[in-house]
PDB file of N, CA and C in Angstrom:
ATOM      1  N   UNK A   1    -137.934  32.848 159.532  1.00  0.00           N
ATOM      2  CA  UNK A   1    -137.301  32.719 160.824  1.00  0.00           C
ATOM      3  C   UNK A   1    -135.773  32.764 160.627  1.00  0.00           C
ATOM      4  N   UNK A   2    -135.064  33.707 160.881  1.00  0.00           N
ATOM      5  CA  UNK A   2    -133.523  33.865 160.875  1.00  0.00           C
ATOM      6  C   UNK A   2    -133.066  33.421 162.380  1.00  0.00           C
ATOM      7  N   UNK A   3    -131.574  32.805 161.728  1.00  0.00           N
ATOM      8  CA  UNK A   3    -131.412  31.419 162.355  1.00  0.00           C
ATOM      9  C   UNK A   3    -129.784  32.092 162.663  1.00  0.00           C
ATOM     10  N   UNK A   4    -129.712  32.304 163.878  1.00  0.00           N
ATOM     11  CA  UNK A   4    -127.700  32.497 164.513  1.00  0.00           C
ATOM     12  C   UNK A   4    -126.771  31.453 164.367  1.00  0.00           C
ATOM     13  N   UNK A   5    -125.862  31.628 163.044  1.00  0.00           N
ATOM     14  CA  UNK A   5    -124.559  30.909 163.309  1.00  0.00           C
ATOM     15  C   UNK A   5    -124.297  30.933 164.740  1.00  0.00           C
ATOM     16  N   UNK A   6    -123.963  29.395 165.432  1.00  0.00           N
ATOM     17  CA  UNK A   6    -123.629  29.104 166.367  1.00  0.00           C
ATOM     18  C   UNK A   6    -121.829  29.482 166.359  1.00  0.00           C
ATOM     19  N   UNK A   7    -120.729  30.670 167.239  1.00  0.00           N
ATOM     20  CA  UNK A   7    -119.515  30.142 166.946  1.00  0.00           C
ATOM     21  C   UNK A   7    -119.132  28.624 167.665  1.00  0.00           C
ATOM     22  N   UNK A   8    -118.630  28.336 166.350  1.00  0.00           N
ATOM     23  CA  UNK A   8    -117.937  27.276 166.645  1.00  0.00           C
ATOM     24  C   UNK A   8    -116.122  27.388 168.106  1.00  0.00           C
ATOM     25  N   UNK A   9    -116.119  26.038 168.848  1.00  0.00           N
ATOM     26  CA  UNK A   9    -115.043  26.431 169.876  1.00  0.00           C
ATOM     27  C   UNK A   9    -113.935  25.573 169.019  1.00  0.00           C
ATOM     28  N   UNK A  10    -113.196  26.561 169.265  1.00  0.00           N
ATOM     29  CA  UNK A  10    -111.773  26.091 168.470  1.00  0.00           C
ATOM     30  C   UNK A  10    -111.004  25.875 169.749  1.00  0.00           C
ATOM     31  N   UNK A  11    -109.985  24.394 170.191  1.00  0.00           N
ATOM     32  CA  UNK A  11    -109.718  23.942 170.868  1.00  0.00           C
ATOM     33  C   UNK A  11    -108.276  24.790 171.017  1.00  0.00           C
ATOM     34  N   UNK A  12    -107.272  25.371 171.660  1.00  0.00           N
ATOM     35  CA  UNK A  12    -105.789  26.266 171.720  1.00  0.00           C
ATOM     36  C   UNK A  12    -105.217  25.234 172.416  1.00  0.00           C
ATOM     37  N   UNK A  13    -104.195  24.360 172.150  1.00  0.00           N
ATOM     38  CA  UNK A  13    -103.178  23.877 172.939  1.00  0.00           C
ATOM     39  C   UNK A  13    -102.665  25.074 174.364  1.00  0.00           C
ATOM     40  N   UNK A  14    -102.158  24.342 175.998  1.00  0.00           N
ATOM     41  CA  UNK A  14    -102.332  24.980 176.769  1.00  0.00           C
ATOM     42  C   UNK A  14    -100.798  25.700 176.524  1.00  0.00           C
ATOM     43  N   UNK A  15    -101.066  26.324 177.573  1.00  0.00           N
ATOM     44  CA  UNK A  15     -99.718  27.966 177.717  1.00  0.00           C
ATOM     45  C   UNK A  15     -98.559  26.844 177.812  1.00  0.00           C
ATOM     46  N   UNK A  16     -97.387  27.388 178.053  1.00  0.00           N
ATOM     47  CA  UNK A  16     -96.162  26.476 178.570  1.00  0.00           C
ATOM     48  C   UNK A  16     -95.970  26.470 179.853  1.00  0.00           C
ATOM     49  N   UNK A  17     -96.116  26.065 180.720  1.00  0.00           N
ATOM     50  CA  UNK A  17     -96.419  25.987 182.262  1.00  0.00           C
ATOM     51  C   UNK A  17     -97.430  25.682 182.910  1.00  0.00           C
ATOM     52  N   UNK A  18     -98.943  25.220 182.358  1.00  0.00           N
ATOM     53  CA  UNK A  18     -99.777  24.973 182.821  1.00  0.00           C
ATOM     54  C   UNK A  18     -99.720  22.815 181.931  1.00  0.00           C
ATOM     55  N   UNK A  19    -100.100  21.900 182.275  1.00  0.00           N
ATOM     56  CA  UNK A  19    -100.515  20.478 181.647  1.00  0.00           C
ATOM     57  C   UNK A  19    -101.985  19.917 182.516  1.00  0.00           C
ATOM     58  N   UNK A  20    -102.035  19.328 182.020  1.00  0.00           N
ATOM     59  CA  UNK A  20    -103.549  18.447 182.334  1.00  0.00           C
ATOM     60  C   UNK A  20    -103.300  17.972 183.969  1.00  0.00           C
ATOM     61  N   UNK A  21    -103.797  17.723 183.945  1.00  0.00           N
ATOM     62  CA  UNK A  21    -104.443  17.175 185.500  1.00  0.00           C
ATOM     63  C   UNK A  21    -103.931  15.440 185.825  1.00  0.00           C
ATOM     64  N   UNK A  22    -103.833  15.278 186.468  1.00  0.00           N
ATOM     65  CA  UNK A  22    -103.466  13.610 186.678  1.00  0.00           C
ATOM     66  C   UNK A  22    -104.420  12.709 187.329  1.00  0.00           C
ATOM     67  N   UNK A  23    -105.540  12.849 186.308  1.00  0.00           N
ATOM     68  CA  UNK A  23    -106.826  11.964 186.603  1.00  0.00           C
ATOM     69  C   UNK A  23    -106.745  10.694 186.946  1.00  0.00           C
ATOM     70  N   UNK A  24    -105.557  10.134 186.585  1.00  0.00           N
ATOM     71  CA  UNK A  24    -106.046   8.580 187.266  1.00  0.00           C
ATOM     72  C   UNK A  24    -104.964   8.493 188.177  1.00  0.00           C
ATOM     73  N   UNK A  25    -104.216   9.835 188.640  1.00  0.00           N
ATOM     74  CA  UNK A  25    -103.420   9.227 189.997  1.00  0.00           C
ATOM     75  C   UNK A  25    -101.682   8.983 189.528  1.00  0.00           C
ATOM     76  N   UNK A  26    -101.613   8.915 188.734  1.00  0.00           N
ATOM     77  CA  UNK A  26    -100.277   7.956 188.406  1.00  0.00           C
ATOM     78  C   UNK A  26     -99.443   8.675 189.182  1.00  0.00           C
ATOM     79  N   UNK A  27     -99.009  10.199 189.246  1.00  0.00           N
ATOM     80  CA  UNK A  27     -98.065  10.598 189.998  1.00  0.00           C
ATOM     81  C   UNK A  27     -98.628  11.097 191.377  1.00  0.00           C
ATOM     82  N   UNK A  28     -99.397  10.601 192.415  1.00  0.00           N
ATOM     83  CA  UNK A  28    -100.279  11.171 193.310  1.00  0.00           C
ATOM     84  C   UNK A  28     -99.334  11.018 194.680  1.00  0.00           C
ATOM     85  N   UNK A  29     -98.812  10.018 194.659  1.00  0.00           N
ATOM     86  CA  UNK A  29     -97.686   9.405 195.702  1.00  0.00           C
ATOM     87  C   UNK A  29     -96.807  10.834 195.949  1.00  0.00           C
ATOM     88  N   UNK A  30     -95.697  10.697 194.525  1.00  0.00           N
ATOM     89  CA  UNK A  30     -95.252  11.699 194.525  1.00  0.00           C
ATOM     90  C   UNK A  30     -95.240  13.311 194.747  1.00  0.00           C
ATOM     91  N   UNK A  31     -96.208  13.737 193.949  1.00  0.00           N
ATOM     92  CA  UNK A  31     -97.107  14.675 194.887  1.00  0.00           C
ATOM     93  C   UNK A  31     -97.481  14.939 196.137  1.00  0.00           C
ATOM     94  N   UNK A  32     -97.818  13.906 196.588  1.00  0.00           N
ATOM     95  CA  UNK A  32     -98.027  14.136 198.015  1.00  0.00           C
ATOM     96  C   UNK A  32     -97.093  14.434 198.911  1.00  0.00           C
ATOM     97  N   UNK A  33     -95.651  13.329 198.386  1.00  0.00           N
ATOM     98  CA  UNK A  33     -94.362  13.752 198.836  1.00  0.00           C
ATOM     99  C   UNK A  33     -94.144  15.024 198.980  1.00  0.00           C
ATOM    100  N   UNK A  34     -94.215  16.090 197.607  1.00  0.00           N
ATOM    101  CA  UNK A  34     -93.860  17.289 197.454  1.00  0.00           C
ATOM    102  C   UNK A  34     -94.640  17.772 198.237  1.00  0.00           C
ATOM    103  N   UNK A  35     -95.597  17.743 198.685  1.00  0.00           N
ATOM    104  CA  UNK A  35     -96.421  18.784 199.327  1.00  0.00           C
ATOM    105  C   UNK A  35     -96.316  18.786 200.850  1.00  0.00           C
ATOM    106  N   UNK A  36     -95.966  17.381 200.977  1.00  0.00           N
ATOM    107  CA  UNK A  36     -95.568  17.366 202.605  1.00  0.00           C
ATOM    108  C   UNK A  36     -94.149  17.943 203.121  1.00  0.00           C
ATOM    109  N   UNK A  37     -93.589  17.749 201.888  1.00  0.00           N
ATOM    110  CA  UNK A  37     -92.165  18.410 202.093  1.00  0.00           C
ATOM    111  C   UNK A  37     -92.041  19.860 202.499  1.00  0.00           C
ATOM    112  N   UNK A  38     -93.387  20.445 201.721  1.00  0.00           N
ATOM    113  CA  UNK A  38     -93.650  21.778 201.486  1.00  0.00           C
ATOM    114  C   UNK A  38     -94.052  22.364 203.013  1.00  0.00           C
ATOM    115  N   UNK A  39     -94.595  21.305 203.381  1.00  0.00           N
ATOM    116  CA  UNK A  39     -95.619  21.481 204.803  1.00  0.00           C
ATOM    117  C   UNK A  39     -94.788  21.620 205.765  1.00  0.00           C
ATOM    118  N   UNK A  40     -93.894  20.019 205.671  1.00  0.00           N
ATOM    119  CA  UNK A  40     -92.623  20.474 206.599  1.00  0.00           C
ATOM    120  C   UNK A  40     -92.041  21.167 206.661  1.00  0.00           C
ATOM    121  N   UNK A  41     -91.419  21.969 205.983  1.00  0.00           N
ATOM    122  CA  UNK A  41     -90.369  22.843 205.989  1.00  0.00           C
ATOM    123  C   UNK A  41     -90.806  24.737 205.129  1.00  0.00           C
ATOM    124  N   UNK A  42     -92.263  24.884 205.921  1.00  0.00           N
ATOM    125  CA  UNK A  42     -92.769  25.973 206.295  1.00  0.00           C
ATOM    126  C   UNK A  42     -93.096  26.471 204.546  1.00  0.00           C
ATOM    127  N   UNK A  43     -93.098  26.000 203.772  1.00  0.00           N
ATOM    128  CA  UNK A  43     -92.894  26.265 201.988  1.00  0.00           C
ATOM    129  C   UNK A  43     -92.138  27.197 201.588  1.00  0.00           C
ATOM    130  N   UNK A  44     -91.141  26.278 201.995  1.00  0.00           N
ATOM    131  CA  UNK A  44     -90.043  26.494 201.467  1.00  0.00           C
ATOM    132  C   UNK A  44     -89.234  25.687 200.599  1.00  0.00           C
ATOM    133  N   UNK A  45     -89.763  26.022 199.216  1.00  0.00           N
ATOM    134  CA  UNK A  45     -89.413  24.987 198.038  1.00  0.00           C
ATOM    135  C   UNK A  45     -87.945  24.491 197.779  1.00  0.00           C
ATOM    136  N   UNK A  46     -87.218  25.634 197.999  1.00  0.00           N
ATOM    137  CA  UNK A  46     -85.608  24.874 198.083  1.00  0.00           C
ATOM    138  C   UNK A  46     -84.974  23.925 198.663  1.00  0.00           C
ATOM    139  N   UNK A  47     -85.703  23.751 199.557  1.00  0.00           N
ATOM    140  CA  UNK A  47     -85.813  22.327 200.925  1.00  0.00           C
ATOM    141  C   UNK A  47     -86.610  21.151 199.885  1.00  0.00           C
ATOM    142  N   UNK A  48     -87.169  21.268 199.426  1.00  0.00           N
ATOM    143  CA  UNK A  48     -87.745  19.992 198.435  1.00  0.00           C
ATOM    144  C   UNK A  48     -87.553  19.841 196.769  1.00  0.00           C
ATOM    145  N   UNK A  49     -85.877  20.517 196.305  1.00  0.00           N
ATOM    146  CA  UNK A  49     -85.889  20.464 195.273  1.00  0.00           C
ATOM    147  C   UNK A  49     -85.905  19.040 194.833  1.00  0.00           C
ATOM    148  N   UNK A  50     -85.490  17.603 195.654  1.00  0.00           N
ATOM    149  CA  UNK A  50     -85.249  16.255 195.262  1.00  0.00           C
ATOM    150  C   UNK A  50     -86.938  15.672 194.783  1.00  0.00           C
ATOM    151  N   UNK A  51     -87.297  15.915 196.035  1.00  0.00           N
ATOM    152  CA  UNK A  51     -89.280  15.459 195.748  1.00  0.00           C
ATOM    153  C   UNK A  51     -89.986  16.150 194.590  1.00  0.00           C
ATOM    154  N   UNK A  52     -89.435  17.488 194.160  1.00  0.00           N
ATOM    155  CA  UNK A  52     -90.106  18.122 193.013  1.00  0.00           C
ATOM    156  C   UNK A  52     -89.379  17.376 191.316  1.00  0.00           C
ATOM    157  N   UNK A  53     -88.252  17.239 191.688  1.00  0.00           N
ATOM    158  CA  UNK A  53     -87.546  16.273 190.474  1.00  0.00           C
ATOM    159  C   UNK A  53     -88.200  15.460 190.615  1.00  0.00           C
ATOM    160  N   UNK A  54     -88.599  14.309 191.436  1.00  0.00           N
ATOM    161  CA  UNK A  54     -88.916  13.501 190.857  1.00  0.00           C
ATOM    162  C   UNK A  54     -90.614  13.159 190.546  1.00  0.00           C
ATOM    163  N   UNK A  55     -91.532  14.306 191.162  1.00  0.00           N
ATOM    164  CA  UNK A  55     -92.813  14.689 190.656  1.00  0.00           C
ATOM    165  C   UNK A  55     -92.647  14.968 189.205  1.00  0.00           C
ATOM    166  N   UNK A  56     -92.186  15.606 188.819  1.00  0.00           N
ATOM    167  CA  UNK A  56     -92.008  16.120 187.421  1.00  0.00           C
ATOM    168  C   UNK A  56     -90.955  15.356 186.821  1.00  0.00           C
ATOM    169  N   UNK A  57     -90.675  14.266 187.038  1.00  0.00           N
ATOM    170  CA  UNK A  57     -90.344  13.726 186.228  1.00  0.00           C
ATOM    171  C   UNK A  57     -91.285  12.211 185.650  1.00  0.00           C
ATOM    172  N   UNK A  58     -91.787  12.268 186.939  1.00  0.00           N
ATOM    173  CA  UNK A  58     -93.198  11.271 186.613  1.00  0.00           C
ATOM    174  C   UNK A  58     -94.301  12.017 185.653  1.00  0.00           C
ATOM    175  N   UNK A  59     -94.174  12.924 186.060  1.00  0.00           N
ATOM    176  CA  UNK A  59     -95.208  14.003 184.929  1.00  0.00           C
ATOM    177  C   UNK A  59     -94.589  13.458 183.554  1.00  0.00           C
ATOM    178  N   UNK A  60     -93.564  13.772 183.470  1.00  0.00           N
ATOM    179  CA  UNK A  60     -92.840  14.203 181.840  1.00  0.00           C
ATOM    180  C   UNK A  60     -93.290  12.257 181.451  1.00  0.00           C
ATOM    181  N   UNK A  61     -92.252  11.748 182.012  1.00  0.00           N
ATOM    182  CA  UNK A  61     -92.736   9.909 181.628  1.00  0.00           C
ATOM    183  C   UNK A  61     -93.715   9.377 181.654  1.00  0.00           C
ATOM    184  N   UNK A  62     -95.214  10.300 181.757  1.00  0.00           N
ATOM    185  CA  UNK A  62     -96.437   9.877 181.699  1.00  0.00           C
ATOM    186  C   UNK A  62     -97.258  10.726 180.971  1.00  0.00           C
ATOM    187  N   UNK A  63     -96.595  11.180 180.018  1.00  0.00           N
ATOM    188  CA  UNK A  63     -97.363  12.684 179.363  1.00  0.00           C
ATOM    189  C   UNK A  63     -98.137  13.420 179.686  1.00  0.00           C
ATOM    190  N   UNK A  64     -97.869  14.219 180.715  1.00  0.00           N
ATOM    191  CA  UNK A  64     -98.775  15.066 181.819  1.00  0.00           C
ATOM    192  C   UNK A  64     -97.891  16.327 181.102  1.00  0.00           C
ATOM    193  N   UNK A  65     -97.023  16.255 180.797  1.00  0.00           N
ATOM    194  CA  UNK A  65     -96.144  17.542 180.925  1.00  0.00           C
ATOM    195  C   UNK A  65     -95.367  17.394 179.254  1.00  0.00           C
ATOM    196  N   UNK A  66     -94.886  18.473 178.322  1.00  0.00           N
ATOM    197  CA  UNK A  66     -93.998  18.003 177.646  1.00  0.00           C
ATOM    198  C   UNK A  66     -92.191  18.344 178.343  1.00  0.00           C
ATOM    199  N   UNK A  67     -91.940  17.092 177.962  1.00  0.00           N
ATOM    200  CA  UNK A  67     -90.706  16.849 178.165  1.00  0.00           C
ATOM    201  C   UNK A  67     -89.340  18.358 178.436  1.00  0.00           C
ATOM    202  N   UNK A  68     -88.288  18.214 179.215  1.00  0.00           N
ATOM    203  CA  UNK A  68     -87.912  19.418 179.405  1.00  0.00           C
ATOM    204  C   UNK A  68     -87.082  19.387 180.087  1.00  0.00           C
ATOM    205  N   UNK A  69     -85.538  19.596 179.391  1.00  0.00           N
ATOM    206  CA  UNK A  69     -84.168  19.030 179.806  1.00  0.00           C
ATOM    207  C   UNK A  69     -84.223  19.989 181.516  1.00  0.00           C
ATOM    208  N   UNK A  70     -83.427  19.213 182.421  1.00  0.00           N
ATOM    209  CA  UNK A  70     -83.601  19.467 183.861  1.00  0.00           C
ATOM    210  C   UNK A  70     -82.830  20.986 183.957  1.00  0.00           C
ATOM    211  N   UNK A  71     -81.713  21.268 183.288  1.00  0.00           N
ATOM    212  CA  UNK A  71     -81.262  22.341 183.449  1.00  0.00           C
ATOM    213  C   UNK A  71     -82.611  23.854 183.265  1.00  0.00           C
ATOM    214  N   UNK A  72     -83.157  23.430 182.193  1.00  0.00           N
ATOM    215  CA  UNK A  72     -84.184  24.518 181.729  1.00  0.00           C
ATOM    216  C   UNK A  72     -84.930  24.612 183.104  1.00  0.00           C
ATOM    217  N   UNK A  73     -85.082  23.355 183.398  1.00  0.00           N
ATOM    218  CA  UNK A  73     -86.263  23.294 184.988  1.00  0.00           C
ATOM    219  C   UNK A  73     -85.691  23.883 186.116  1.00  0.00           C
ATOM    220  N   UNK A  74     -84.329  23.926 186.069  1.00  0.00           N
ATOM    221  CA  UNK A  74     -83.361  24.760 187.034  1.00  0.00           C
ATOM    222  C   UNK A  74     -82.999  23.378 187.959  1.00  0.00           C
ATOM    223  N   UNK A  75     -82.880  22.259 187.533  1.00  0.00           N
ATOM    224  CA  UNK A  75     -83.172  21.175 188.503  1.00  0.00           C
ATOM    225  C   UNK A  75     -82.064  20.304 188.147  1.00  0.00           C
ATOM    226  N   UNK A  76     -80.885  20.654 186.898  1.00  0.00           N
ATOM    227  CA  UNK A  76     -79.772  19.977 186.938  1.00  0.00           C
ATOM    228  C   UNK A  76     -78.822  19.339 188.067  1.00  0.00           C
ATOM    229  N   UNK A  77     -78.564  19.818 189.223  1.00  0.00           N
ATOM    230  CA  UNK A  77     -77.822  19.702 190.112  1.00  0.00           C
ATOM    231  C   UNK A  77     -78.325  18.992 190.755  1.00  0.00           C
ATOM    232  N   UNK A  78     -79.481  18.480 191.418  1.00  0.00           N
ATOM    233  CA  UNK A  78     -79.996  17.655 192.365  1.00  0.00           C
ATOM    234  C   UNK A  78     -80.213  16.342 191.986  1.00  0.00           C
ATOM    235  N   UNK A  79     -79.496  15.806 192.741  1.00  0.00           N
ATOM    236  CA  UNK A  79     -79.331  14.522 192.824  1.00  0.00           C
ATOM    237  C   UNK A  79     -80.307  13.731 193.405  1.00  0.00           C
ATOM    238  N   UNK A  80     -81.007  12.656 193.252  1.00  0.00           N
ATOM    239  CA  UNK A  80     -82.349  11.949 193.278  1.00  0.00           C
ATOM    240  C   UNK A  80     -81.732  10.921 194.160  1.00  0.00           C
ATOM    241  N   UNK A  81     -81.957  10.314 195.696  1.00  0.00           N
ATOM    242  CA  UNK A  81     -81.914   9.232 195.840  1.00  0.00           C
ATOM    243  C   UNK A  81     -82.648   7.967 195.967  1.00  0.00           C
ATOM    244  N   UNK A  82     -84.144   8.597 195.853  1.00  0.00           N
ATOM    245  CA  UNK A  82     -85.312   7.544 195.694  1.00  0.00           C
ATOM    246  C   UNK A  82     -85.169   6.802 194.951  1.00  0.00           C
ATOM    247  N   UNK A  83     -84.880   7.462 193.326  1.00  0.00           N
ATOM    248  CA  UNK A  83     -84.938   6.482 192.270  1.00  0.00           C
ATOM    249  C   UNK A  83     -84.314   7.321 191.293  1.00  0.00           C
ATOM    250  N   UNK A  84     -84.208   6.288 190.394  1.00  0.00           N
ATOM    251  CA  UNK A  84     -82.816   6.604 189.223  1.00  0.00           C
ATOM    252  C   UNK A  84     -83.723   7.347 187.871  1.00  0.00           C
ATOM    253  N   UNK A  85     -83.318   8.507 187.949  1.00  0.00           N
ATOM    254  CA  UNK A  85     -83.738   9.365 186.687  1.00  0.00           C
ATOM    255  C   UNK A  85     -83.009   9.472 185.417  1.00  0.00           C
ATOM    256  N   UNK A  86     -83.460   8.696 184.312  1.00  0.00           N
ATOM    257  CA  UNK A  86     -82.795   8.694 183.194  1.00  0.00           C
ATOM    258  C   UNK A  86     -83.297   9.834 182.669  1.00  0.00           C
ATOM    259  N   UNK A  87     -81.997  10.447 181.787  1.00  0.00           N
ATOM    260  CA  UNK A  87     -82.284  11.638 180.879  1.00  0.00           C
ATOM    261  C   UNK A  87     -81.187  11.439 179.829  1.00  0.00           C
TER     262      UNK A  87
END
């Protein structure tokens, strides 16, 4: 009886722009922010660059995301008044 090597799944770390999912919620608030922002103002993301800083920055401080100086994010200039973003 000949027997098929099973392939084995070799696990690939993800692309650079895609991270895991936020299964237990931690940034869900925030999110929601962004998306209502989105809602309001017809999606039009430039209208919610403040709510997207600080989604992704809850990402990055909860390892959802790797880390990623704000300029690279295009997000240097916006100023946060919810809450204080250390970098």
């Amino acid at each position: 009886m000949a027997q098929f090597a099973k392939p084995r799944f070799v696990p690939t770390p993800p692309d650079k722009g895609s991270f895991p999912l936020d299964h237990d919620g931690v940034c869900k608030n925030l999110m929601s922010t962004y998306m209502k922002c989105l809602a309001t103002n017809k999606q039009d993301n430039t209208k919610c660059r403040e709510e997207i800083k600080l989604y992704l920055d809850c990402r990055m401080n909860n390892n959802l995301m790797t880390k990623e100086d704000w300029r690279t994010l295009g997000l240097d200039d916006v100023e946060t008044k919810s809450k204080v973003i250390q970098k």
